[in-house]
Every structure is written in structure tokens, then in C-alpha cells.
Protein backbone atom coordinates (compact mmCIF):
# COMPACT_ATOMS: atom_id res chain seq x y z
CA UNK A 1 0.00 0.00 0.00
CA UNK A 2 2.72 2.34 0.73
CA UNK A 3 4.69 1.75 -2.63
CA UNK A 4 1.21 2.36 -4.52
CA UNK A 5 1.12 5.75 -2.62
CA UNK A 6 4.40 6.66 -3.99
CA UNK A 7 4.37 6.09 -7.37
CA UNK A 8 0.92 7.59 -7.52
CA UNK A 9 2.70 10.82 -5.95
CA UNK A 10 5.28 10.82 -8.88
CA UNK A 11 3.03 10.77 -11.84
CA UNK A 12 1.35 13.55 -10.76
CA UNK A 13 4.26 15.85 -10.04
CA UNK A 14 4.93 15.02 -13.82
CA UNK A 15 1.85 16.49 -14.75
CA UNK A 16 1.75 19.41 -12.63
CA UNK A 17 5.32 20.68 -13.86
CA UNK A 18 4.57 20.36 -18.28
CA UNK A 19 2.75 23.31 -17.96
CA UNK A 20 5.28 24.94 -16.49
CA UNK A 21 7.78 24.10 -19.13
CA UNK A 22 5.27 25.12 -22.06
CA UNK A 23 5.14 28.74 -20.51
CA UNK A 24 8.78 28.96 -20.03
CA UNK A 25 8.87 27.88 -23.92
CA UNK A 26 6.45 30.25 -24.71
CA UNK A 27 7.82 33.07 -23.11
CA UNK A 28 11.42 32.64 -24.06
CA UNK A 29 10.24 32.79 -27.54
CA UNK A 30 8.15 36.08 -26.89
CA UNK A 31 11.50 37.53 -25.24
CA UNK A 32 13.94 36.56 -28.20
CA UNK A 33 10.97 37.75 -30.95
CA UNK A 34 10.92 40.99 -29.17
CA UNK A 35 14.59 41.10 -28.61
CA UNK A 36 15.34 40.28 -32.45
CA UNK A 37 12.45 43.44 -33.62
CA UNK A 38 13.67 45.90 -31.36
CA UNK A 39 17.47 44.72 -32.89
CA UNK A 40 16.47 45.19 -36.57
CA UNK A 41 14.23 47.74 -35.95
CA UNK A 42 17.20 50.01 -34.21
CA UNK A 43 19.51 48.83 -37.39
CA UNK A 44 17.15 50.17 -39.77
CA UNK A 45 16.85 53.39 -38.01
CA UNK A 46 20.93 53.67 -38.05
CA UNK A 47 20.99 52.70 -41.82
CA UNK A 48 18.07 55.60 -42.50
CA UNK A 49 20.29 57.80 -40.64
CA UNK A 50 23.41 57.05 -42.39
CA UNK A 51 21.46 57.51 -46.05
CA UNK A 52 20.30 60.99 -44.94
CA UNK A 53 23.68 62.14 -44.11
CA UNK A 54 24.93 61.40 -47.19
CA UNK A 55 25.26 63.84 -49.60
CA UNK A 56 23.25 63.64 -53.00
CA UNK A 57 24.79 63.82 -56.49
CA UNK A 58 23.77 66.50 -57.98
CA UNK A 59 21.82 67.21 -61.44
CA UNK A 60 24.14 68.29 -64.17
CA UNK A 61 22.06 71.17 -65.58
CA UNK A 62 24.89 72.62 -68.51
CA UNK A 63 28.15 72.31 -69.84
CA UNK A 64 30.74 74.83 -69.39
CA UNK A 65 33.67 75.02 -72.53
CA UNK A 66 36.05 77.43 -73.80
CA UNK A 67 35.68 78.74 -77.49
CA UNK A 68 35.92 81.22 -79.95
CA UNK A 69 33.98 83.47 -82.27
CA UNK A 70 34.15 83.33 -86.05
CA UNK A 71 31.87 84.97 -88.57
CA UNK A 72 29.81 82.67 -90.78
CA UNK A 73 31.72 80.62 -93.04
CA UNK A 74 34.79 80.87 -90.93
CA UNK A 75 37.35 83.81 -92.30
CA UNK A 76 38.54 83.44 -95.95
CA UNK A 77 41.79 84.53 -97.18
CA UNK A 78 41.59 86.44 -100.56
CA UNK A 79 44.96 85.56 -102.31
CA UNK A 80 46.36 86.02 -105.90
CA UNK A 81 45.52 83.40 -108.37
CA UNK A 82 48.91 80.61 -107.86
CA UNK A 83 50.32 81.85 -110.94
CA UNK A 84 50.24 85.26 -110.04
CA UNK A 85 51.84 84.46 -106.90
CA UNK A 86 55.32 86.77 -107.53
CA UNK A 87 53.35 89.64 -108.68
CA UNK A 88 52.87 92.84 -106.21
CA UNK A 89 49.73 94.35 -105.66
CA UNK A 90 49.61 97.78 -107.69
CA UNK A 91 46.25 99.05 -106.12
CA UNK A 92 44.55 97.85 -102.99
CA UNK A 93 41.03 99.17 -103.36
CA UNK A 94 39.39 98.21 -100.24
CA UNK A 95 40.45 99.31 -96.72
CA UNK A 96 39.74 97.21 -92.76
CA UNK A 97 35.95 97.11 -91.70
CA UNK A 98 34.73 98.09 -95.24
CA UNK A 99 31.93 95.95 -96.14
CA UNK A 100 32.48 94.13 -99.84
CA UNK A 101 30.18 92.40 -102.54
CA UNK A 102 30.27 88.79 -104.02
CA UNK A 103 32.85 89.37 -106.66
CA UNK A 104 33.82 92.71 -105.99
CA UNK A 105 37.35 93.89 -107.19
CA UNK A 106 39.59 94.65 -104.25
CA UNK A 107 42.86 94.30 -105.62
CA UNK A 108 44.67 94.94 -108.68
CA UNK A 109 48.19 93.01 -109.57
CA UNK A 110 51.22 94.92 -111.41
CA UNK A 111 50.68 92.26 -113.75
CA UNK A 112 47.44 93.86 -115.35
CA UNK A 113 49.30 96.29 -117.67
CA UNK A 114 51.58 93.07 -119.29
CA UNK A 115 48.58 90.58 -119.35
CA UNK A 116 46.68 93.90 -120.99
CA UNK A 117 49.31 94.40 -124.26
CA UNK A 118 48.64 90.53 -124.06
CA UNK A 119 45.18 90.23 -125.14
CA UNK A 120 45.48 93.32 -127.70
CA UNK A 121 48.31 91.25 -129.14
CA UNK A 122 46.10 88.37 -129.15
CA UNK A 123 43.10 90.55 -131.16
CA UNK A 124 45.83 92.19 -133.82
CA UNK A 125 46.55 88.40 -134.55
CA UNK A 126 42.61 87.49 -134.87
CA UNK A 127 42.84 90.49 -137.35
CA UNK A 128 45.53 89.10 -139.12
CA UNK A 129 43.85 85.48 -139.22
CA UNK A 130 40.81 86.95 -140.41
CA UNK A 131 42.15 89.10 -142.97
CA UNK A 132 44.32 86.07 -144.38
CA UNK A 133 40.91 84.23 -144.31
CA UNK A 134 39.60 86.50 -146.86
CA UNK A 135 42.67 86.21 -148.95
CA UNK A 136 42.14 82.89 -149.28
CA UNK A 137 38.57 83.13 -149.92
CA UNK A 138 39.11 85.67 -153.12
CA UNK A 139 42.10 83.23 -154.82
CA UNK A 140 45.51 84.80 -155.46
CA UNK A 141 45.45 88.41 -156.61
CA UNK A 142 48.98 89.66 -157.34
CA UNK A 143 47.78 92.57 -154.75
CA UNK A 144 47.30 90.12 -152.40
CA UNK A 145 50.93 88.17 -152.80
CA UNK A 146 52.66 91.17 -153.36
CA UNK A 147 50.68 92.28 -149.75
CA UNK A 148 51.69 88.79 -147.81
CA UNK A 149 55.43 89.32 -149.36
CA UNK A 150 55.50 92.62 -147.44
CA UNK A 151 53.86 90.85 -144.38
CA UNK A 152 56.63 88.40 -144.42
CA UNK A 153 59.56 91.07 -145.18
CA UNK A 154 57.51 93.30 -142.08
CA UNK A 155 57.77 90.24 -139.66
CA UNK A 156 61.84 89.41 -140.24
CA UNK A 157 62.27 93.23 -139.86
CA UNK A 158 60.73 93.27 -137.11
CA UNK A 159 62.04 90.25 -135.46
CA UNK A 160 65.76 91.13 -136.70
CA UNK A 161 65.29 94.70 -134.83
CA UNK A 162 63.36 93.00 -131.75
CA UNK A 163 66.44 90.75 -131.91
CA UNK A 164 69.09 93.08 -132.03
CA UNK A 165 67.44 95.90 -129.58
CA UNK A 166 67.61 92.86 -127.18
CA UNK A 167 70.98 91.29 -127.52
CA UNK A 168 72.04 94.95 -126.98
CA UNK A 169 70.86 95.03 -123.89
CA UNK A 170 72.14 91.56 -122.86
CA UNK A 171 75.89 93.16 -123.97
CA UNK A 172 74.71 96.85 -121.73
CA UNK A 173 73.92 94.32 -118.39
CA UNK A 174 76.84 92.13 -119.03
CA UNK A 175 79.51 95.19 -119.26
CA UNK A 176 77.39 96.77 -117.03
CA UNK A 177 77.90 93.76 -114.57
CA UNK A 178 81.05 93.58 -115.89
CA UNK A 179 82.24 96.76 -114.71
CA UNK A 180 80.23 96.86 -111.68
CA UNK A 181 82.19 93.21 -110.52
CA UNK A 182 85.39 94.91 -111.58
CA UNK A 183 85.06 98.09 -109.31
CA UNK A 184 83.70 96.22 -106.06
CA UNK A 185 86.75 93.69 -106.96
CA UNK A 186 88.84 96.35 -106.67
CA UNK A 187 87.47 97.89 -103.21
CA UNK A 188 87.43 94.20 -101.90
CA UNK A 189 91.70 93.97 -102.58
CA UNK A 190 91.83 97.74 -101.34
CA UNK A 191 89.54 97.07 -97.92
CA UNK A 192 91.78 93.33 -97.74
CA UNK A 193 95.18 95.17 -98.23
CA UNK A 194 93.65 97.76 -95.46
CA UNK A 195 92.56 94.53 -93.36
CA UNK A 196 96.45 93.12 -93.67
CA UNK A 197 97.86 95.66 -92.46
CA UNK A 198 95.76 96.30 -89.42
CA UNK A 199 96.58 92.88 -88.68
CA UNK A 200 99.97 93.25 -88.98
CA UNK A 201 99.98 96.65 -86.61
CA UNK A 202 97.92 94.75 -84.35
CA UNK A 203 100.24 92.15 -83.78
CA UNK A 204 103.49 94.14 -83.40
CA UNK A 205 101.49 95.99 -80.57
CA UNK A 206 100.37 93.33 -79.09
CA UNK A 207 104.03 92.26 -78.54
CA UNK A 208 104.95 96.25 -77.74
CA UNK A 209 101.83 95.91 -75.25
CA UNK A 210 102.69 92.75 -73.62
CA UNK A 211 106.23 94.28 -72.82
CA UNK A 212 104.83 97.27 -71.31
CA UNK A 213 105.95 99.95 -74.20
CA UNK A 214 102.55 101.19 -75.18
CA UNK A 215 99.88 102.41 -73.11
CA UNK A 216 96.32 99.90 -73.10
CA UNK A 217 94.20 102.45 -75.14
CA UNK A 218 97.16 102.37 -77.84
CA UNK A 219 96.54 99.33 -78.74
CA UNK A 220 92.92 98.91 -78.57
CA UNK A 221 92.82 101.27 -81.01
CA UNK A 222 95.31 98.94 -83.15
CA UNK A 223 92.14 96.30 -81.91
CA UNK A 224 89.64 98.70 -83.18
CA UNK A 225 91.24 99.02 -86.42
CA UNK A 226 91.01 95.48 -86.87
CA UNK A 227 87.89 94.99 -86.15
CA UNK A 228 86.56 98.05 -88.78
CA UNK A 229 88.86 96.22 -91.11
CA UNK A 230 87.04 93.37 -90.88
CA UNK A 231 83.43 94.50 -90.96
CA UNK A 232 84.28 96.57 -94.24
CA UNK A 233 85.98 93.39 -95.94
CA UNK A 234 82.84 91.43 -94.83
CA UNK A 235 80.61 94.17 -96.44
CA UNK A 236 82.31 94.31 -99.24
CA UNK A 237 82.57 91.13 -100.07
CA UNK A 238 78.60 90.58 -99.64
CA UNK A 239 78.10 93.55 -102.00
CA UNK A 240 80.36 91.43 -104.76
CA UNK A 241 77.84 88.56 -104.16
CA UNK A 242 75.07 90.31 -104.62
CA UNK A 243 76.28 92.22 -107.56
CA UNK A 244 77.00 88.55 -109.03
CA UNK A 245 73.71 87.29 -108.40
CA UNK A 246 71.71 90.37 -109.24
CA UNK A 247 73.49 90.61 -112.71
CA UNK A 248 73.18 87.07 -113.39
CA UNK A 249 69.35 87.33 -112.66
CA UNK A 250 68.84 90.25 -115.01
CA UNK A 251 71.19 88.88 -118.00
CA UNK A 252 69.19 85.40 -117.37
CA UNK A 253 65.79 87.28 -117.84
CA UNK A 254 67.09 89.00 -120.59
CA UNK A 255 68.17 86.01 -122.26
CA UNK A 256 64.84 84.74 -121.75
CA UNK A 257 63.45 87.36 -123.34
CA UNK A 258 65.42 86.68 -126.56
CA UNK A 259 64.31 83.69 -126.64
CA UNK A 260 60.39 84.35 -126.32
CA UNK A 261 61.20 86.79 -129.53
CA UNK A 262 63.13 84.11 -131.57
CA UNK A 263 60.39 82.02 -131.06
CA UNK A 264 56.95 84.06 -131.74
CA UNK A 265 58.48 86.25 -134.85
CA UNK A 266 59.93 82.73 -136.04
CA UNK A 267 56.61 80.77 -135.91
CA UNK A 268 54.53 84.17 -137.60
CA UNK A 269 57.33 84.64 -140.18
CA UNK A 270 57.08 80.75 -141.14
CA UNK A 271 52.79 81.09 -140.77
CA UNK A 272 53.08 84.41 -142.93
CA UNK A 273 55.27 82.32 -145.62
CA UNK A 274 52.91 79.43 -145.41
CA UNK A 275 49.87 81.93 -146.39
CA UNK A 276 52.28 83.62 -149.00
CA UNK A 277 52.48 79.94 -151.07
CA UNK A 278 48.70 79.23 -150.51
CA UNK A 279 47.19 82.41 -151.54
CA UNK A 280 48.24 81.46 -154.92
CA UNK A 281 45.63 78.71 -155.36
CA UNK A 282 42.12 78.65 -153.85
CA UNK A 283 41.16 75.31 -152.42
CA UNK A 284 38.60 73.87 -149.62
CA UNK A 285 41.09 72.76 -147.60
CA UNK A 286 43.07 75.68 -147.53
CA UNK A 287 39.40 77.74 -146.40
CA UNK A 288 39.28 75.18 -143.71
CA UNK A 289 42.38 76.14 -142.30
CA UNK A 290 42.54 79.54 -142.48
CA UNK A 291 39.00 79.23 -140.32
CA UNK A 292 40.28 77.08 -138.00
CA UNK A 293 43.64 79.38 -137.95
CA UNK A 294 41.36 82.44 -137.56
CA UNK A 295 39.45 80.14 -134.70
CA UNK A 296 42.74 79.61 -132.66
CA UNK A 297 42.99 82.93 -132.86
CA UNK A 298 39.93 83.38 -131.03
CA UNK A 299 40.93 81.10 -128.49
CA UNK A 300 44.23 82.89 -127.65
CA UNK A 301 41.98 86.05 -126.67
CA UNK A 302 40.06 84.20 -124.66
CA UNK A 303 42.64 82.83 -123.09
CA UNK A 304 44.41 86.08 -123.03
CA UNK A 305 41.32 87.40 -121.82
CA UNK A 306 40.66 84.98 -119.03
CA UNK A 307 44.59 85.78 -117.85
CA UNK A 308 43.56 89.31 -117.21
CA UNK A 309 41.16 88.99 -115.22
CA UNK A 310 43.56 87.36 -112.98
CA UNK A 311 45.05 90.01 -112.38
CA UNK A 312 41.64 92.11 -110.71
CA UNK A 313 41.23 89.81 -107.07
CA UNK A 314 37.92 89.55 -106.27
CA UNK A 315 36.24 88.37 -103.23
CA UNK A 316 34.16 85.33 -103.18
CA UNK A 317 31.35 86.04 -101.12
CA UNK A 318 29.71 89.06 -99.39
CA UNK A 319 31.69 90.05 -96.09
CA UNK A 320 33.47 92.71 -94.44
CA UNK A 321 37.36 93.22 -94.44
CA UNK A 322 38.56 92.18 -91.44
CA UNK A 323 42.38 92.31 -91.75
CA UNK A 324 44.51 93.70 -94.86
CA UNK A 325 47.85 91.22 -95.33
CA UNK A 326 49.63 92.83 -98.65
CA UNK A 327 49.01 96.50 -99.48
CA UNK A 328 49.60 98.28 -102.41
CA UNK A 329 53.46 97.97 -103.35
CA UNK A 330 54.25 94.85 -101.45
CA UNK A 331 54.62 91.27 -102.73
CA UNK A 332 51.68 89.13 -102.51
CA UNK A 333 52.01 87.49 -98.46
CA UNK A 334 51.45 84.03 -98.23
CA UNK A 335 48.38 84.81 -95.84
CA UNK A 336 47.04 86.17 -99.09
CA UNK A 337 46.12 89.87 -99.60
CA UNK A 338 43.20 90.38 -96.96
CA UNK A 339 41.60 88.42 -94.68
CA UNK A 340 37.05 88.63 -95.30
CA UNK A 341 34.24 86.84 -92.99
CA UNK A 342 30.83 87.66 -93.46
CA UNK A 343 30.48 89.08 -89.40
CA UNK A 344 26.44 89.73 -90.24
CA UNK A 345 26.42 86.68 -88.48
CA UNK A 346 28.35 85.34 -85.64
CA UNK A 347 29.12 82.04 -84.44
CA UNK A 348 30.82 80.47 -81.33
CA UNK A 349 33.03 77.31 -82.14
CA UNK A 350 32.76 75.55 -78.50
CA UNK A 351 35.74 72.93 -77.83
CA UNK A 352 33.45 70.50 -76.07
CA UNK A 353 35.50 67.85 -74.04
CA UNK A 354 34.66 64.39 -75.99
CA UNK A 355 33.25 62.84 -72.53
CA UNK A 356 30.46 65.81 -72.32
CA UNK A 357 29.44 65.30 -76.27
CA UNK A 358 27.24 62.81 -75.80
CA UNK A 359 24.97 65.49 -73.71
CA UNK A 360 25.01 68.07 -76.16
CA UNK A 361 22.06 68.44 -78.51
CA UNK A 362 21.03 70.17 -81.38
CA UNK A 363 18.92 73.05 -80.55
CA UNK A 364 20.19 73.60 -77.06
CA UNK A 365 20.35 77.31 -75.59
CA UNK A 366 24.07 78.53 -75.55
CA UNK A 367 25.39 82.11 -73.23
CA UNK A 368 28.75 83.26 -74.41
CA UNK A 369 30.88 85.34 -72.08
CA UNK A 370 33.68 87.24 -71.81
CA UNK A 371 35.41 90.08 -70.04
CA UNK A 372 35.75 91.45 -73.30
CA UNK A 373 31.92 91.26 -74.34
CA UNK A 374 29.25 93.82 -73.73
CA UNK A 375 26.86 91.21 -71.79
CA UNK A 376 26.30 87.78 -72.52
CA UNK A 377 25.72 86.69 -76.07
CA UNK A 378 23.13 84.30 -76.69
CA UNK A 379 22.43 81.56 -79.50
CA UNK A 380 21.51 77.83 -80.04
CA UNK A 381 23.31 74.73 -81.03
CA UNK A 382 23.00 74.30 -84.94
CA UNK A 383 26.13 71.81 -85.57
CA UNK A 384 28.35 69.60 -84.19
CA UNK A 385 31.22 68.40 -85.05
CA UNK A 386 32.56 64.74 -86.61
CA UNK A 387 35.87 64.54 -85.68
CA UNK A 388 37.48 64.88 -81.85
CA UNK A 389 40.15 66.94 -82.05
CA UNK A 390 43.12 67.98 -79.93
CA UNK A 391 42.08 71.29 -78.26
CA UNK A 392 43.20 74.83 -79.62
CA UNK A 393 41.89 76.98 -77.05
CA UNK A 394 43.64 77.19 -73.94
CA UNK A 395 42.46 78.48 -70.76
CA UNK A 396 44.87 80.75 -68.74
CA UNK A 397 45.19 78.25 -65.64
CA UNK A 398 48.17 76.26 -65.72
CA UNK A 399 47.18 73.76 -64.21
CA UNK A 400 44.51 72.57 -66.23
CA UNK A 401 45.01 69.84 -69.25
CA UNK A 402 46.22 71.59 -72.35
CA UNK A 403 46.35 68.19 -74.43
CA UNK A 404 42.52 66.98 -73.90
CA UNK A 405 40.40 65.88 -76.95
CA UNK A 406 37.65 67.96 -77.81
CA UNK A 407 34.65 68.50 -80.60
CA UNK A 408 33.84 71.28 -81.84
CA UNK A 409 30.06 72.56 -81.78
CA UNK A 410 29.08 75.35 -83.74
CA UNK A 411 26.27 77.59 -82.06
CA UNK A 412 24.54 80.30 -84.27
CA UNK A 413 24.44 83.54 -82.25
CA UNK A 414 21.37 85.56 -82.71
CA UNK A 415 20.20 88.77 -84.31
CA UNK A 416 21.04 91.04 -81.47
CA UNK A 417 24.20 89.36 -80.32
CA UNK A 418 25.80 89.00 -83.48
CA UNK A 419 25.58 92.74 -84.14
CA UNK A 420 27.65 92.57 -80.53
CA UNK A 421 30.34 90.33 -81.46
CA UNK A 422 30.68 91.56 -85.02
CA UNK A 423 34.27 93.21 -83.83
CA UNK A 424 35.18 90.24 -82.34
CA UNK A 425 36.45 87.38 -84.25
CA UNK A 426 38.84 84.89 -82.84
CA UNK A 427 37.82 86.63 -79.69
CA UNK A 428 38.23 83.20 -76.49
CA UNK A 429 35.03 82.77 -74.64
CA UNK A 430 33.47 80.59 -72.03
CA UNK A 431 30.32 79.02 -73.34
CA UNK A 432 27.74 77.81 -71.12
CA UNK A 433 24.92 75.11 -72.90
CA UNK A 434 21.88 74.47 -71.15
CA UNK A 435 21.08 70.57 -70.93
């Protein structure tokens, strides 16, 4: 009976202490849950707090590049036709700022009066062409032999006084030269004979001065004498060159010259002898080719014709003058004569670095400014550009890159501001473009 009471006892403390064991469960769990929230939820809070310190990236709104104005179709350089390259400009007939027409005249070359005697030459010898056209047309008169006799005997004349006129003035620059050679020769031996003996009186000083027997400003006056010695010789001597080469140059052209007459009175004296032997018999083919003789003709005044007009320079386009490179007197300068941009309207060339480009947008609203400007200048994106270049303007800062790679965009300035920047070409700006 009293083990039966025992075990009894046990099984029931069993089931009184489960319960007991659930609600500790329970409650753990409740602890840890709100233990684990509270954990998170104090991490979130620190990570909100950590993303509203941070600071935000702002917008990019524009893009800021150096640049430079240009009138409308960039500048042009108004130059001498390439053949006329050596020739000196005899009248300049516009002046700086003056505003100029599509194929105005604003130059003539010192070649206009040679290039004129060319083309009346060129119409005598129509004249003649067509005259021995007719000849041939009306058969062989004896008037008319008799008439290209005397043509013939008129051309060897001529050409035999041409000829002789000129090889007397080849003899005139060769004595000329001659002489000229001769005398400056002759004040080369004088000034090296003068040279000598300064040399020689220098160095006896120099021994004299060394031993203490002349005084210092003795014999830097022997020095001095040397030295004047020597500068004469050396201008002498350069005066003998240039005598050589000038008087080769002129006896060349001369030459030249000769040459040009041997040949033209040769060919018409052997075209006047060739009508001479035709005249005497009238026959189709000989029509035909006094036309197309008389036709050549033609063509060598056009020709003629067409080289003077080379000689008036004429501007391309409508524009104003903005810089004058050769005036009247002067060789033709290899930056042309002057320098014309039409500046009724201005544009800014931006140098836009090649990582902006891709933001940049036809259409876009551009401010140009500069210290230099009255106000900001505004205008619009019209072009841009299809190659990435190496940049050519270069801001002031030294530090900043002066090798970057750049495109240019072209922005058309408007009414207002291009009347503002009309004085201004090449003029550096900062150009702002809106995004």
C-alpha cells in the first residue's frame, strides 16, 4: 500500500510541472521575438540615418567650354591666283571694316598692264587670221601676194630689230655687270690690303703691349682698327655677291626674253610664208584652215582674256574686311592679300571635351561670355562636329590639361548678339549650354 502511494505521488508531479515548461517555452520565444524586432528595428533606423547624411549627387544642368567666335563661313583669305603668286599688288582698293560684294574687285596686280598688251596682241593676230581668211577666200590676186610678201619682209624686220634691240641690252647688263664686278673687286683687294695691315699693326702691338711699351688704349685702337677692317671686308665682299647674283638674274631674264622673240616672230614669219604659197591657189582645204587658224585665234583672246582677269582679285562672297595682309606695293604674303568673314552673323566654335558630347544636342540654348563682351551673347546649337580633335583653345590656368580631346560645336548667335560680337572674331570665350 505504501509503494502504490508513492508512485501515484510521482506521476502527478509530472503532470503538474509540463505546464510549467510550455510557458517557459512560450515566453522565451516572446522575449527573443521581441529582442530580435527591437534589434532590426534600431539597425534600420541607423541605416536611415546614415542615407540621410549622405550627400546627393547633384543634377548636371549645362556644360561649361572654352571657345571662340568666327563669322559665318569661318574667315577666308583672298589671295592672288597661284600663278600670279610673284606679282605685287599695284592698287589695294578696299580698306579694314569696309563691307564688300560677291565678286567685288579689291585688288589689282602689277601684272594687269603686261597681261593687258597681251590680249590686244592676241586681237591684232585674230585680225591678221581673219584678214588672211579673206585672202584665201578671193584666190591669189597679185595685190594680195605682193601684200603677204611685205607681211613676211615686215615680220623678219621686225624680229631682226626685236632681236638686235635685245641682244644689246644683254651686252649693256653684261659690261654693265662687268664693270660693276670689276670696281667692287677692286674695293674688296683695297679694304683686304687695309685689313692686312691692321693685322699686322695689331700684332706688333700686341708684342709692344705685352712688354709694357705702349699704353692699353694704344693698342685697342690697333684692336679697333682690326675689327673696322674686318666688318668693311665682310661688307664688301657681300656687296660682290650680290652684284654677281643680281646681274646674273637680269642677264638670265634678258636672255629669256630673246628667246620668247626668236620664237613668236619665227613661228609668224614661217605662218606668214605658209599663207604667202597658198594664196596662190584657192582650195577647200586651204578655207578650212585659215577658219580654224582664224578660230585659234579666237581662243588665244580668250585665253588672253581669261589671264587678265587674274590680275583684278575679287572676293568670293559678301563680307566685311577684317584684316589687310599685302598692301599696295608689297609682294603678294602668303596669308594672301586680306583676310574677309561675313560678321552679319556670328558664331561660337565651342571645344566641347569628348566625354560631355554625348549630352550636347542640337537646338540647345548657348550664353557666351567674356570680359571682353558687352553682356552675354546668346544663340543655339545648330552643328556639331565629326571629328574629336586635340584642343586649340587654352584656358589661362596652368594647371589645367592643355592636351585633352575635344569636338567642336558650332552655335549660331542671334540677331542682337551678333551685331555685338561683329568686332570680335577669334575673340576666347566661355560658353555655357543648357542641358
Amino acid at each position: 500500500m505504501v509503494r502504490h502511494a508513492t508512485a501515484s505521488g510521482s506521476s502527478s508531479f509530472k503532470h503538474s510541472r509540463r505546464p510549467l515548461t510550455i510557458l517557459a517555452a512560450v515566453i522565451t520565444f516572446v522575449v527573443v521575438s521581441v529582442t530580435t524586432y527591437r534589434f532590426w528595428q534600431l539597425q534600420s533606423h541607423k541605416f536611415n540615418e546614415i542615407q540621410k547624411s549622405r550627400p546627393s549627387i547633384p543634377k548636371i544642368i549645362k556644360v561649361v567650354a572654352l571657345g571662340r567666335l568666327e563669322p559665318q563661313g569661318e574667315v577666308i583669305k583672298v589671295s592672288a591666283p597661284t600663278s600670279s603668286q610673284q606679282n605685287r599688288v599695284e592698287q589695294l582698293l578696299v580698306k579694314e571694316g569696309q563691307e564688300v560684294k560677291a565678286s567685288q574687285v579689291i585688288a589689282i596686280l602689277d601684272s594687269k598692264d603686261r597681261l593687258q598688251a597681251a590680249v590686244i596682241k592676241a586681237q591684232q593676230q585674230v585680225k591678221v587670221k581673219q584678214a588672211n581668211l579673206a585672202m584665201v577666200q578671193a584666190g591669189a590676186k597679185r595685190g594680195e601676194i605682193e601684200a603677204q610678201r611685205a607681211t613676211v619682209d615686215q615680220l623678219k624686220a621686225q624680229w631682226q630689230g626685236d632681236k638686235t634691240a635685245q641682244q644689246e641690252a644683254i651686252a649693256r647688263l653684261k659690261a654693265q655687270s662687268k664693270g660693276d664686278k670689276i670696281a667692287q673687286q677692286a674695293t674688296v683687294e683695297k679694304l683686304q690690303a687695309q685689313f692686312n695691315n691692321a693685322q699686322a699693326e695689331y700684332s706688333r702691338n700686341q708684342q709692344l703691349y705685352s712688354n709694357g711699351a705702349i699704353s692699353k688704349s694704344s693698342f685697342d685702337s690697333k684692336l679697333l682698327s682690326v675689327d673696322t677692317a674686318t666688318l668693311q671686308l665682310k661688307e664688301a665682299r657681300a656687296i660682290l655677291t650680290r652684284i654677281d647674283g643680281t646681274s646674273s638674274s637680269q642677264i638670265s631674264e634678258a636672255q629669256a626674253v630673246l628667246t620668247r622673240i626668236n620664237t613668236t616672230l619665227s613661228k609668224q614669219i614661217s605662218q606668214a610664208q605658209a599663207t604667202l604659197q597658198k594664196i596662190a591657189e584657192v582650195r577647200p582645204v586651204d578655207v578650212e584652215a585659215a577658219k580654224a587658224e582664224v578660230d585659234d585665234a579666237i581662243a588665244q583672246v580668250n585665253q588672253a582674256q581669261k589671264d587678265l582677269q587674274q590680275a583684278y582679285v575679287r572676293t568670293p562672297q559678301d563680307g566685311q574686311v577684317l584684316d589687310i595682309h599685302t598692301r599696295a606695293g608689297e609682294v603678294v604674303s602668303s596669308n594672301g592679300i586680306v583676310e574677309i568673314g561675313q560678321t552679319s552673323q556670328m558664331y561660337a566654335v565651342a571645344e566641347v571635351y569628348q566625354s560631355d558630347i554625348s549630352k550636347i544636342r542640337i537646338g540647345q540654348d548657348v550664353r557666351i561670355i567674356s570680359d571682353s563682351l558687352p553682356g552675354e551673347l546668346q544663340g543655339k546649337v545648330e552643328r556639331i562636329g565629326l571629328q574629336v580633335r586635340r584642343q586649340s583653345v587654352v584656358n589661362t590656368d596652368p594647371s589645367t590639361n592643355i592636351d585633352a580631346r575635344i569636338v567642336q560645336v558650332h552655335i549660331r548667335l542671334d540677331h542682337t548678339s551678333s551685331q555685338k560680337a561683329a568686332q570680335f572674331t577669334n575673340l576666347q570665350v566661355k560658353v555655357v549650354i543648357s542641358l
